[in-house]
Protein backbone atom coordinates (compact mmCIF):
# COMPACT_ATOMS: atom_id res chain seq x y z
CA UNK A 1 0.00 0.00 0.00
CA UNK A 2 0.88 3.54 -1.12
CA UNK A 3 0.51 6.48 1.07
CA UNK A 4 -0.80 9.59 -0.84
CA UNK A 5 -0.57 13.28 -0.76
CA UNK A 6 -3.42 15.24 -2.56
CA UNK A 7 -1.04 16.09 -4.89
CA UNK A 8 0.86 13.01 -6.62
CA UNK A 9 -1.15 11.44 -9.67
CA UNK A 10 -1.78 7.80 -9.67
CA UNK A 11 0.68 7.38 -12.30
CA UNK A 12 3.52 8.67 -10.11
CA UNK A 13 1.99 6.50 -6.63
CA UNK A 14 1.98 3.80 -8.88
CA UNK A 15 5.62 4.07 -10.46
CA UNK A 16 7.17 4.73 -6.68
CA UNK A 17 6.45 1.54 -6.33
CA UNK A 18 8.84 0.54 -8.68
CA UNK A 19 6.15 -0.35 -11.55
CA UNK A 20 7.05 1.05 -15.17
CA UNK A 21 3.73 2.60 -16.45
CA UNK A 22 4.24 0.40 -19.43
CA UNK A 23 3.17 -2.94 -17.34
CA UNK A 24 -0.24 -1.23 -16.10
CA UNK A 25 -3.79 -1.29 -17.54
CA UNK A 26 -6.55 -0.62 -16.30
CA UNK A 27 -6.79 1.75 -13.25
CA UNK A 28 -9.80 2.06 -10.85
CA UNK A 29 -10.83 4.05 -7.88
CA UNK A 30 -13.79 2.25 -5.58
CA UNK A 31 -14.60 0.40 -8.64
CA UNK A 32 -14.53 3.86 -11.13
CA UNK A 33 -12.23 3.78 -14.29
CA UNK A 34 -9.69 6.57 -13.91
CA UNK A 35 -6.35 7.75 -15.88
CA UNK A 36 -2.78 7.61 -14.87
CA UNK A 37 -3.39 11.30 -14.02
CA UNK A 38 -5.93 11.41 -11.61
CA UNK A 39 -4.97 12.07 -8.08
CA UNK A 40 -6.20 9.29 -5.64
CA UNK A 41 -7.94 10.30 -2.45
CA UNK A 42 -7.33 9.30 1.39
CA UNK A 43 -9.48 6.43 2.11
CA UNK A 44 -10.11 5.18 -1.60
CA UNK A 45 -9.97 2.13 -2.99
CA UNK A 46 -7.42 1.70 -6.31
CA UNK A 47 -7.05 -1.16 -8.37
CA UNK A 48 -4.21 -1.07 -10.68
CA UNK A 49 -4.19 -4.33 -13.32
CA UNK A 50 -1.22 -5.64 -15.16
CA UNK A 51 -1.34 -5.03 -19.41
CA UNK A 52 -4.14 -7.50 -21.11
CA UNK A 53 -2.49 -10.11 -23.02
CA UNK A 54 -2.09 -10.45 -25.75
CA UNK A 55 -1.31 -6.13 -25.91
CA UNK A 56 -2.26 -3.58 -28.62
CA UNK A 57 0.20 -1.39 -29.64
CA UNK A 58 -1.20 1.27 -31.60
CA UNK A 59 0.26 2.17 -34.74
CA UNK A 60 1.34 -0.55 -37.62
CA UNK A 61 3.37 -2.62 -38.21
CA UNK A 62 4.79 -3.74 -34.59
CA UNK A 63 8.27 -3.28 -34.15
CA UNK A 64 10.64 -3.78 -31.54
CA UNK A 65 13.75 -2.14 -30.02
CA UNK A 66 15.92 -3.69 -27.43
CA UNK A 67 18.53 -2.52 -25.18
CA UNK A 68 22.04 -3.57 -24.95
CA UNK A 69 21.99 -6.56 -22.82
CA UNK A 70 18.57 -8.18 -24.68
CA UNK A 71 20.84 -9.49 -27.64
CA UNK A 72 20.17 -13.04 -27.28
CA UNK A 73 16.56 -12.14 -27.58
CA UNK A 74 16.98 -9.78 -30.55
CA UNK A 75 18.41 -12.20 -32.62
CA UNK A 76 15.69 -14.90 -31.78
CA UNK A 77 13.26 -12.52 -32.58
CA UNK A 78 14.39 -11.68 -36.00
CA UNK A 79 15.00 -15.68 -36.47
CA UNK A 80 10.81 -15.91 -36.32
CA UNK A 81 10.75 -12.70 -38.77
CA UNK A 82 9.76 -10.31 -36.17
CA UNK A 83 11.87 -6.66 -36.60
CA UNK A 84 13.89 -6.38 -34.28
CA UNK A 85 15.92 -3.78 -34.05
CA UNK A 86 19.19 -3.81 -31.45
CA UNK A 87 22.13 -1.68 -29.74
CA UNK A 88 24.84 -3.64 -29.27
CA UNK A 89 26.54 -0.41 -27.91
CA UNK A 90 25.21 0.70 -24.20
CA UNK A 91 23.96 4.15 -26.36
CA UNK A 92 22.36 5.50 -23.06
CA UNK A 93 18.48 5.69 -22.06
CA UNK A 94 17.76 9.20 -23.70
CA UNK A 95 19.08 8.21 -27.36
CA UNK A 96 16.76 4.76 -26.78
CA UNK A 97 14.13 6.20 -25.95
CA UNK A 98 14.06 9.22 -28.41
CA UNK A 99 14.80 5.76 -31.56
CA UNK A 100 12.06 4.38 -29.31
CA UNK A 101 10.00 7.57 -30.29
CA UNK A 102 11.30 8.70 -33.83
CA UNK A 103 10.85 5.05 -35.16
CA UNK A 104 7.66 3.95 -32.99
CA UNK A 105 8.53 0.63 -31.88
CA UNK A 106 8.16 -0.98 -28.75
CA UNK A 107 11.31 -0.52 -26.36
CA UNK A 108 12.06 -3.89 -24.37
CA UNK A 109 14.34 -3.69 -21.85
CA UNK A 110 15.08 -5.35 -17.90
CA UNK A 111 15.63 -1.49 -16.66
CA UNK A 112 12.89 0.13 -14.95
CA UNK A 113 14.11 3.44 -14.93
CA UNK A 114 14.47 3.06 -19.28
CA UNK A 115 10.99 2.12 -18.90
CA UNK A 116 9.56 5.16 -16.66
CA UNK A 117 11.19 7.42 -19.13
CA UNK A 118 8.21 9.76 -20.45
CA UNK A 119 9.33 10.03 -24.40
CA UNK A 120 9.21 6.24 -25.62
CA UNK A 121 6.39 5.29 -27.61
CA UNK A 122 5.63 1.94 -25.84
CA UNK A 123 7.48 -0.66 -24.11
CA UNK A 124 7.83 -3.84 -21.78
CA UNK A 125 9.39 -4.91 -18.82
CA UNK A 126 11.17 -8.53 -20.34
CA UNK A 127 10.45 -10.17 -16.69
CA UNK A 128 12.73 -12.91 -16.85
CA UNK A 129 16.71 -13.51 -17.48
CA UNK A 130 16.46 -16.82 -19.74
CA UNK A 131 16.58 -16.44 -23.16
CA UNK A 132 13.85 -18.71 -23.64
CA UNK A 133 11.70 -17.31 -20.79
CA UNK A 134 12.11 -14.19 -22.31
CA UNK A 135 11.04 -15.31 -25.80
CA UNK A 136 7.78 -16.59 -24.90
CA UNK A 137 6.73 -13.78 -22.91
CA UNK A 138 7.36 -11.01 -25.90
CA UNK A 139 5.91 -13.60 -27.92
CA UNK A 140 2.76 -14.12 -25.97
CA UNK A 141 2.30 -10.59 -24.72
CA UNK A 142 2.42 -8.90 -27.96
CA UNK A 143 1.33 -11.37 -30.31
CA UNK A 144 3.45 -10.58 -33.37
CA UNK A 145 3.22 -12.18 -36.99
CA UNK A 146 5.59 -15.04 -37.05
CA UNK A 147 7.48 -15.25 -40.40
CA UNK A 148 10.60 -17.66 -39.66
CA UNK A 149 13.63 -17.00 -42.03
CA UNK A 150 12.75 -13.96 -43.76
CA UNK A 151 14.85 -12.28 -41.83
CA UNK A 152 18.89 -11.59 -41.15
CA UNK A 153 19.92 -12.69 -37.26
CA UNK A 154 22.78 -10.63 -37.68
CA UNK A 155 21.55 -7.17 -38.88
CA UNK A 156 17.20 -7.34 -38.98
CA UNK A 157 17.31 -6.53 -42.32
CA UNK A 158 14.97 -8.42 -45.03
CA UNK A 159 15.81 -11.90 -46.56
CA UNK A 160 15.27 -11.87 -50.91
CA UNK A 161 16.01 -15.14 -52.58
CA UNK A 162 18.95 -15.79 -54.85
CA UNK A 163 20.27 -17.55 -57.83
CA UNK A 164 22.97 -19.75 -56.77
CA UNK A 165 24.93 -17.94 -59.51
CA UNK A 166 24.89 -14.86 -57.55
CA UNK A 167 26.25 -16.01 -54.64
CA UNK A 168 28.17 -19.01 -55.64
CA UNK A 169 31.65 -17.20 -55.42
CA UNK A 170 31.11 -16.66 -51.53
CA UNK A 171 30.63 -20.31 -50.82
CA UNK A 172 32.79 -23.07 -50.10
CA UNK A 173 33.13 -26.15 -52.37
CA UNK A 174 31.13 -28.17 -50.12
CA UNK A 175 27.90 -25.61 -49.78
CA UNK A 176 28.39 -25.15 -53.63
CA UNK A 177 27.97 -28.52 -54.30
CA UNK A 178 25.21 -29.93 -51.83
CA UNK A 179 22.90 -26.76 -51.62
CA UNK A 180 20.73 -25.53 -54.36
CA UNK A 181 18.02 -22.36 -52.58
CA UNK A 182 19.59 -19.61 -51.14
CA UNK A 183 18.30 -16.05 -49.62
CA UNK A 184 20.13 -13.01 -49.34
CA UNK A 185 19.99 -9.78 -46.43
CA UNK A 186 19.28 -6.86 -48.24
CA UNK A 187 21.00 -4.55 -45.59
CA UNK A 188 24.34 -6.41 -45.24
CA UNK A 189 24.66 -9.20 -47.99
CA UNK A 190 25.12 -11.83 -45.67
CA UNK A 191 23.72 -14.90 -47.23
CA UNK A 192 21.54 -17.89 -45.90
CA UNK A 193 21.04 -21.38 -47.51
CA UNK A 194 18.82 -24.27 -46.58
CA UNK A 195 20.32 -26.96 -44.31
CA UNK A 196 22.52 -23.81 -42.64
CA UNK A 197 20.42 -24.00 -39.70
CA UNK A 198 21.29 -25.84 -36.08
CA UNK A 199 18.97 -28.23 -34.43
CA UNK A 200 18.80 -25.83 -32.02
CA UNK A 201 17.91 -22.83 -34.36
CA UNK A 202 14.86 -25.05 -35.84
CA UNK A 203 13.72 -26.51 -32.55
CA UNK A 204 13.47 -22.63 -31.45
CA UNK A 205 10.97 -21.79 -35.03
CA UNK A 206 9.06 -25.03 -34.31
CA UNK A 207 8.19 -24.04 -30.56
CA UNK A 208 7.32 -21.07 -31.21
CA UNK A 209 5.08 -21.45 -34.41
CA UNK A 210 3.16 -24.78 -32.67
CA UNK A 211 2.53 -22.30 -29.21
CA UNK A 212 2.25 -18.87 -30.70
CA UNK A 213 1.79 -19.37 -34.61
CA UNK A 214 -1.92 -19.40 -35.21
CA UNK A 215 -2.78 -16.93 -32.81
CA UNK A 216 -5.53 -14.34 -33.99
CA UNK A 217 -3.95 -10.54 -34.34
């Protein structure tokens, strides 16, 4: 429990408590829908719920930014063909959250204080420190379109097939010989083939297309 002051809105009380803004929904006061700044009473009631799953992001299409220590995530994401885009480079909160803002995608980060941080367009608190934990929860919080391997792990940019003509000079004797369907990034030229991919890499696409593939948007 909060105290309050007459003074604070509900969005500060609710953020001293160490809550980013970004994981609350809907906020009541003895039982009345009220806004983030309303200022609560002595004596009242609040209810403050978490986001509704899966979460609408306004604006189109849904895109992601993540902060310097989410790269593990990042690069899963854009392995399902969600953009993703990363800092690999601790850039500092204000320059996140004004790419956050200038490019409207969703910041995810494990910083609060990023998160409270009044100029991002929208975020979420990534709750857990497992790569896989993590996964799911973007994935099932924000619902995004699942395109595996239309997309570059290394840079987010956009996968276009190729001829093996095109890039046959760049391959090895034994890729040249044994592969026939190759793709392309359009952003940094690095190029994918069929039969590139780990166990581990297509266990990750299968799990997350049989729990979060035929979800409605």
């Amino acid at each position: 429990m909060a105290a309050v002051d007459g003074v604070s809105t509900l969005g500060h009380v609710v953020e001293s408590c160490g809550t980013p803004l970004t994981e609350v929904g809907a906020l009541t006061a003895d039982g009345r829908p009220v806004a983030f700044s309303y200022v609560p009473r002595g004596g009242e009631s609040v209810e403050v719920a978490a986001v509704t799953r899966p979460q609408r992001v306004p604006g189109a299409p849904l895109r992601f930014l993540l902060d310097v220590h989410l790269g593990t995530l990042a690069r899963r994401l854009r392995l399902l063909g969600v953009d993703a885009a990363y800092e690999s480079e601790d850039i500092g909160d204000p320059a996140l959250a004004a790419r956050s803002a200038a490019e409207r995608r969703v910041l995810l980060s494990r910083d609060r204080g990023l998160l409270r941080r009044r100029e991002i367009w929208a975020g979420g608190f990534v709750y857990s420190d497992r790569p896989d934990e993590q996964l799911r929860d973007v994935l099932g919080r924000f619902a995004p379109p699942l395109a595996p391997w239309t997309r570059c792990t290394a840079c987010n940019g956009e996968l276009e097939s190729v001829g093996k003509d095109e890039v046959a000079a760049g391959l090895d004797g034994g890729t040249r010989r044994t592969y026939d369907v190759f793709a392309r990034c359009t952003r940094c030229d690095r190029v994918y083939w069929r039969g590139a991919h780990s166990d581990h890499l297509e266990t990750i696409v299968a799990g997350a297309l049989a729990e979060f593939g035929d979800r409605p948007r």
